[in-house]
N, C-alpha and C. Protein backbone atom coordinates (compact mmCIF):
# COMPACT_ATOMS: atom_id res chain seq x y z
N UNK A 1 25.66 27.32 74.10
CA UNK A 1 24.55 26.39 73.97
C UNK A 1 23.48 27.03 73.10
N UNK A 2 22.81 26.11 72.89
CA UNK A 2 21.42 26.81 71.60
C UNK A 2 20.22 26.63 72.79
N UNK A 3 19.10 27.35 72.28
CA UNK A 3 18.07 27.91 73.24
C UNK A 3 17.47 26.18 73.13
N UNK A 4 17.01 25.85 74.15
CA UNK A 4 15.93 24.46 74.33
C UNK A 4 16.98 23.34 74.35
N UNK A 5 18.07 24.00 74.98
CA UNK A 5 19.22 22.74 75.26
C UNK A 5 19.07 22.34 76.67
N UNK A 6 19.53 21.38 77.23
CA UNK A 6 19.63 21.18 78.59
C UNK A 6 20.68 20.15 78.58
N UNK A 7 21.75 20.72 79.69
CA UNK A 7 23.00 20.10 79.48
C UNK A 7 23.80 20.22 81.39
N UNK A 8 24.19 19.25 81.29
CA UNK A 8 24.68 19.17 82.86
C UNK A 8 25.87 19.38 83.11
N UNK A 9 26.40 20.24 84.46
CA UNK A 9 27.27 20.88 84.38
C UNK A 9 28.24 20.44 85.57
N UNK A 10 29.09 20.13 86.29
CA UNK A 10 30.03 19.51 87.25
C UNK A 10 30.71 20.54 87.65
N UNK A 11 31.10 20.52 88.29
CA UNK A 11 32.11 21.11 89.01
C UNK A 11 32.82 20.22 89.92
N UNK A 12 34.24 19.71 90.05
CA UNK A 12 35.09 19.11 90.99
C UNK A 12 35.55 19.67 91.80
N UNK A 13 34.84 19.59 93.09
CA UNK A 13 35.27 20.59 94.48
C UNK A 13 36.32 19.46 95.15
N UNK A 14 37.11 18.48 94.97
CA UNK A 14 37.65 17.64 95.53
C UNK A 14 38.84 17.81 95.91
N UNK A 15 40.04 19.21 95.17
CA UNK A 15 41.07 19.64 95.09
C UNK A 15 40.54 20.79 96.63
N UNK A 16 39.59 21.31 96.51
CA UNK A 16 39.37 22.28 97.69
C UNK A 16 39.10 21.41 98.79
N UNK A 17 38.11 20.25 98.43
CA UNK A 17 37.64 19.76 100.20
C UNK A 17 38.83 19.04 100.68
N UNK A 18 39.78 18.73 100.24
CA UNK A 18 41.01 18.18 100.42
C UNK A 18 41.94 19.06 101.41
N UNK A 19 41.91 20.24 101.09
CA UNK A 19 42.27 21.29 101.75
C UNK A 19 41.77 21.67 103.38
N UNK A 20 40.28 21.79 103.34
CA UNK A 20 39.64 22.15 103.94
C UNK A 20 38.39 20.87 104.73
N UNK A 21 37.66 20.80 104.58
CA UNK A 21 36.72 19.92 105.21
C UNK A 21 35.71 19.35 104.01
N UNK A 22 35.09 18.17 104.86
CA UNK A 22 34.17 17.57 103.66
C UNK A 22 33.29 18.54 103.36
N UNK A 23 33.23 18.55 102.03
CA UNK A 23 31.59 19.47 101.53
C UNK A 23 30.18 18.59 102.59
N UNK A 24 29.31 19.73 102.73
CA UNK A 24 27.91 19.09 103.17
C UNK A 24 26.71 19.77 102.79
N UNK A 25 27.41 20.90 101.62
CA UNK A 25 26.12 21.12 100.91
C UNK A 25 26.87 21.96 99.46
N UNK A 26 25.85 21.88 98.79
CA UNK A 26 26.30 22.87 97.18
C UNK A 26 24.55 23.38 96.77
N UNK A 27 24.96 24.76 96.88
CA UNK A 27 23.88 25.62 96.57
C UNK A 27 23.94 26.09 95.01
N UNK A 28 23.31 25.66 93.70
CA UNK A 28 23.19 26.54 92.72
C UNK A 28 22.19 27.10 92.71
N UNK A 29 22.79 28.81 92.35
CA UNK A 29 21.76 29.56 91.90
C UNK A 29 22.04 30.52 90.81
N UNK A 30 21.08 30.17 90.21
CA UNK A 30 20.86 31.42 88.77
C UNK A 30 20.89 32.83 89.25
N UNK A 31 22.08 33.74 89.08
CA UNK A 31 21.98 34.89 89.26
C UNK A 31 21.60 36.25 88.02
N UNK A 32 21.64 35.54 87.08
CA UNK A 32 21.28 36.56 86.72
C UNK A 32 20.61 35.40 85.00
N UNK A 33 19.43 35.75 84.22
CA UNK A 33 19.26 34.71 83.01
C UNK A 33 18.13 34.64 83.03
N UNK A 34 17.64 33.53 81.99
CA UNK A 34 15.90 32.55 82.03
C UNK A 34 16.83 31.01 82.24
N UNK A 35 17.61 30.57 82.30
CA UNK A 35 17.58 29.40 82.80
C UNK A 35 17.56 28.88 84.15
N UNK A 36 16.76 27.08 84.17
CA UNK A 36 16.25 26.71 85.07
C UNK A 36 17.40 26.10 85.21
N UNK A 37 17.25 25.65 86.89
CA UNK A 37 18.33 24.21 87.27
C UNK A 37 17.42 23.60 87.99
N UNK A 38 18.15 22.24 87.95
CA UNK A 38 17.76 21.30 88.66
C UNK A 38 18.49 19.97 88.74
N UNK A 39 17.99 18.93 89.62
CA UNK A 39 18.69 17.87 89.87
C UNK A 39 19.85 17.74 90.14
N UNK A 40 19.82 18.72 90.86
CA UNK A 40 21.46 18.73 92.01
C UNK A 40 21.96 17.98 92.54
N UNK A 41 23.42 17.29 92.20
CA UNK A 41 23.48 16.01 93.04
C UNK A 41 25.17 16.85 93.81
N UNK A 42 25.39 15.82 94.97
CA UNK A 42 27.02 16.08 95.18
C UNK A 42 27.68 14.29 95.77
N UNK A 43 28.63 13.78 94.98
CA UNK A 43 28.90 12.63 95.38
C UNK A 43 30.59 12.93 94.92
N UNK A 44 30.79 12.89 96.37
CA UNK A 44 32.36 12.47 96.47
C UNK A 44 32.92 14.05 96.23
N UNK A 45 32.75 14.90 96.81
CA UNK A 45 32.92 16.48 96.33
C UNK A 45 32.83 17.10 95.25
N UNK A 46 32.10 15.98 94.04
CA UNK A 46 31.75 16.39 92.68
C UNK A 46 29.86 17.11 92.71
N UNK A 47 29.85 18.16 92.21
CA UNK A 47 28.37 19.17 92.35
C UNK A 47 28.49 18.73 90.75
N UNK A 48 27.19 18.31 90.61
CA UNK A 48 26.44 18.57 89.11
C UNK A 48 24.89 18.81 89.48
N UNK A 49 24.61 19.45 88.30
CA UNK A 49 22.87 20.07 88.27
C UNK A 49 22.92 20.48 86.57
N UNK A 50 22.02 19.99 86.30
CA UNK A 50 20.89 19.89 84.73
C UNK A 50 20.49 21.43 85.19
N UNK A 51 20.93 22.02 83.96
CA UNK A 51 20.68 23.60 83.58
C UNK A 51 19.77 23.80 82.23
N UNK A 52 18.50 23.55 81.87
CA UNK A 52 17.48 23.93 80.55
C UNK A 52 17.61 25.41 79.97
N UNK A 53 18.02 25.67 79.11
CA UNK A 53 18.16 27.24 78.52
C UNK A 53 16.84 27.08 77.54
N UNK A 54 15.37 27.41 78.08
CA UNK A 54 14.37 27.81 77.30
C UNK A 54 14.19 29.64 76.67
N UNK A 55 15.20 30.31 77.10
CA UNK A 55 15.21 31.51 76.25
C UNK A 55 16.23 31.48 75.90
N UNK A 56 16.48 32.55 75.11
CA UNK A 56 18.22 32.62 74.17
C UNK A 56 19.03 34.37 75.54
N UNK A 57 20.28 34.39 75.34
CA UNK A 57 21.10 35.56 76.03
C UNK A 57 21.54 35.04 77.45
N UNK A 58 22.18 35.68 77.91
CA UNK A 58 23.27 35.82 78.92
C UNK A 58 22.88 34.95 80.03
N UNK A 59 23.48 33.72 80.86
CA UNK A 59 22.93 33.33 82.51
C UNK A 59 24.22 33.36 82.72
N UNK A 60 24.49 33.79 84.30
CA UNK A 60 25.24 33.86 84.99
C UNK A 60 24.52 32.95 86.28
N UNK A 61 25.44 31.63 86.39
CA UNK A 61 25.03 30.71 87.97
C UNK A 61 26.25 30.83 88.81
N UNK A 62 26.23 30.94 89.98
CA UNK A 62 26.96 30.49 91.07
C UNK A 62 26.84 29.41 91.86
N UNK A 63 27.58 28.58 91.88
CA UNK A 63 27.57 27.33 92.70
C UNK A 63 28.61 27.55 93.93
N UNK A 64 27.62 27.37 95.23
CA UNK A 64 28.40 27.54 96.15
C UNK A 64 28.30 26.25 97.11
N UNK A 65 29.47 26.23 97.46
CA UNK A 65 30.11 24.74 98.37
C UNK A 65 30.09 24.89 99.65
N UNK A 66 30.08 24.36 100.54
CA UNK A 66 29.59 24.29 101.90
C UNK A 66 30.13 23.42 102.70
N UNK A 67 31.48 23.66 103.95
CA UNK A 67 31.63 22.41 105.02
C UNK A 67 31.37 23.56 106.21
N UNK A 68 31.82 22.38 106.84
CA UNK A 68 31.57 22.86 108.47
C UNK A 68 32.15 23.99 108.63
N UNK A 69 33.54 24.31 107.94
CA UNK A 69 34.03 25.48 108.80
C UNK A 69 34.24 26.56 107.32
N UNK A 70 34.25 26.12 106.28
CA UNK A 70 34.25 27.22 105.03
C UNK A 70 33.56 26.95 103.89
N UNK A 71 33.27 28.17 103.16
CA UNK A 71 32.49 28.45 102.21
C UNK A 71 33.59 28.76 100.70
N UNK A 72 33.24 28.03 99.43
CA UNK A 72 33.47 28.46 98.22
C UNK A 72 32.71 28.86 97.61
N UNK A 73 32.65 29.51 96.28
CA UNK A 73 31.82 30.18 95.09
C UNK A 73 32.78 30.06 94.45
N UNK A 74 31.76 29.26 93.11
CA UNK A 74 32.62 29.57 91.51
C UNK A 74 31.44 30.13 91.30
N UNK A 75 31.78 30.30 89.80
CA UNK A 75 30.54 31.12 88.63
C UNK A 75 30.74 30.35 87.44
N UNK A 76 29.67 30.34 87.00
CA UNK A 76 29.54 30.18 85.36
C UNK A 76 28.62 30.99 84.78
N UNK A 77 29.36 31.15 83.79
CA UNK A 77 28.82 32.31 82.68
C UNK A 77 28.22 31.61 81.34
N UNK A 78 26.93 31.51 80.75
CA UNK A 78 26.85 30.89 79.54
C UNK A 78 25.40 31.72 78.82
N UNK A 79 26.26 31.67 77.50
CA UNK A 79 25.33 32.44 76.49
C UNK A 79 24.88 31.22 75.67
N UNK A 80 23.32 30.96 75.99
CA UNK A 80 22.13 30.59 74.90
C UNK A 80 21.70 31.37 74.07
N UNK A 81 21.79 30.80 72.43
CA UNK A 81 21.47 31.47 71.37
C UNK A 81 20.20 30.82 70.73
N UNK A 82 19.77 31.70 69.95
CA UNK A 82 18.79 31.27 69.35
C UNK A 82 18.97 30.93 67.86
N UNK A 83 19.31 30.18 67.69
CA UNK A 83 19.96 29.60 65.57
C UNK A 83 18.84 29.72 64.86
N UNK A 84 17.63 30.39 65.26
CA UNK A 84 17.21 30.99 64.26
C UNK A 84 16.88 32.58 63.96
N UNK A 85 17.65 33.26 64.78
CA UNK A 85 17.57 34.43 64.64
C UNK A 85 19.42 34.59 63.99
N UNK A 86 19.28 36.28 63.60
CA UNK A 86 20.72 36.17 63.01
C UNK A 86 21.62 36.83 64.31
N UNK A 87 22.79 36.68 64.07
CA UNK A 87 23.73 37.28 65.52
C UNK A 87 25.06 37.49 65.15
N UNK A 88 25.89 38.53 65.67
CA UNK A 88 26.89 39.16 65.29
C UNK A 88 28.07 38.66 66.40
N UNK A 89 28.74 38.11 65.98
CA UNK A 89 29.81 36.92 66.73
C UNK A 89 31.02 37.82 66.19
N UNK A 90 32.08 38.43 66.87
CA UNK A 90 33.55 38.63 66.85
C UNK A 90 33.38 39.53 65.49
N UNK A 91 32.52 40.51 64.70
CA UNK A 91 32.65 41.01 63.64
C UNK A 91 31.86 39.99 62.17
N UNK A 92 31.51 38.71 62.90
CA UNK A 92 31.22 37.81 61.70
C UNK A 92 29.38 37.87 61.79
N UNK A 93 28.85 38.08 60.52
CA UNK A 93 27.14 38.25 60.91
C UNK A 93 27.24 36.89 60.08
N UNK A 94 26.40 35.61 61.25
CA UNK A 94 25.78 34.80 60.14
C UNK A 94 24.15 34.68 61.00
N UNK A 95 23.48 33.54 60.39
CA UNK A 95 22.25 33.51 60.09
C UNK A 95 21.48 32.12 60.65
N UNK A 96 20.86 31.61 61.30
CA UNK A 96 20.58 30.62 61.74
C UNK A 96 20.24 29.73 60.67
């Protein structure tokens, strides 16, 4: 993503609560970054939340799922850049 993006992110817990019990909660949290979340919804074992990247470099979120009798965690990993600074991608230098 580019820095001053805000883009919403899902996750389908529906293959797990199938398994296990209905979800009755989904916790995201930014563990490590400058991006914000918000507007967390969960309908039908689907978790989405609006993530704003107002600085550029590394966020790491965990979204964790919640029933009565068990707990999941995924992660997401996402690098915000800044396209107007220059940055060194796989050996390639380009330039915003």
């Amino acid at each position: 993503v580019s820095k001053g993006d805000a883009v919403t992110y899902s996750f389908d817990f529906t293959p797990w609560q199938e398994d296990n019990h209905t979800i009755t909660s989904v916790t995201w949290t930014l563990e490590s970054g400058s991006a914000a979340i918000s507007g967390n919804t969960l309908t039908s074992g689907v978790a989405s939340s609006l993530v704003t990247f107002s600085d550029s470099g590394r966020n790491i979120i965990s979204v964790l799922a919640t029933s009565a009798t068990e707990k999941k965690k995924v992660w997401l990993e996402i690098y915000a850049r800044d396209q107007q600074l220059s940055f060194n991608d796989y050996g390639m230098q380009q330039n915003g």
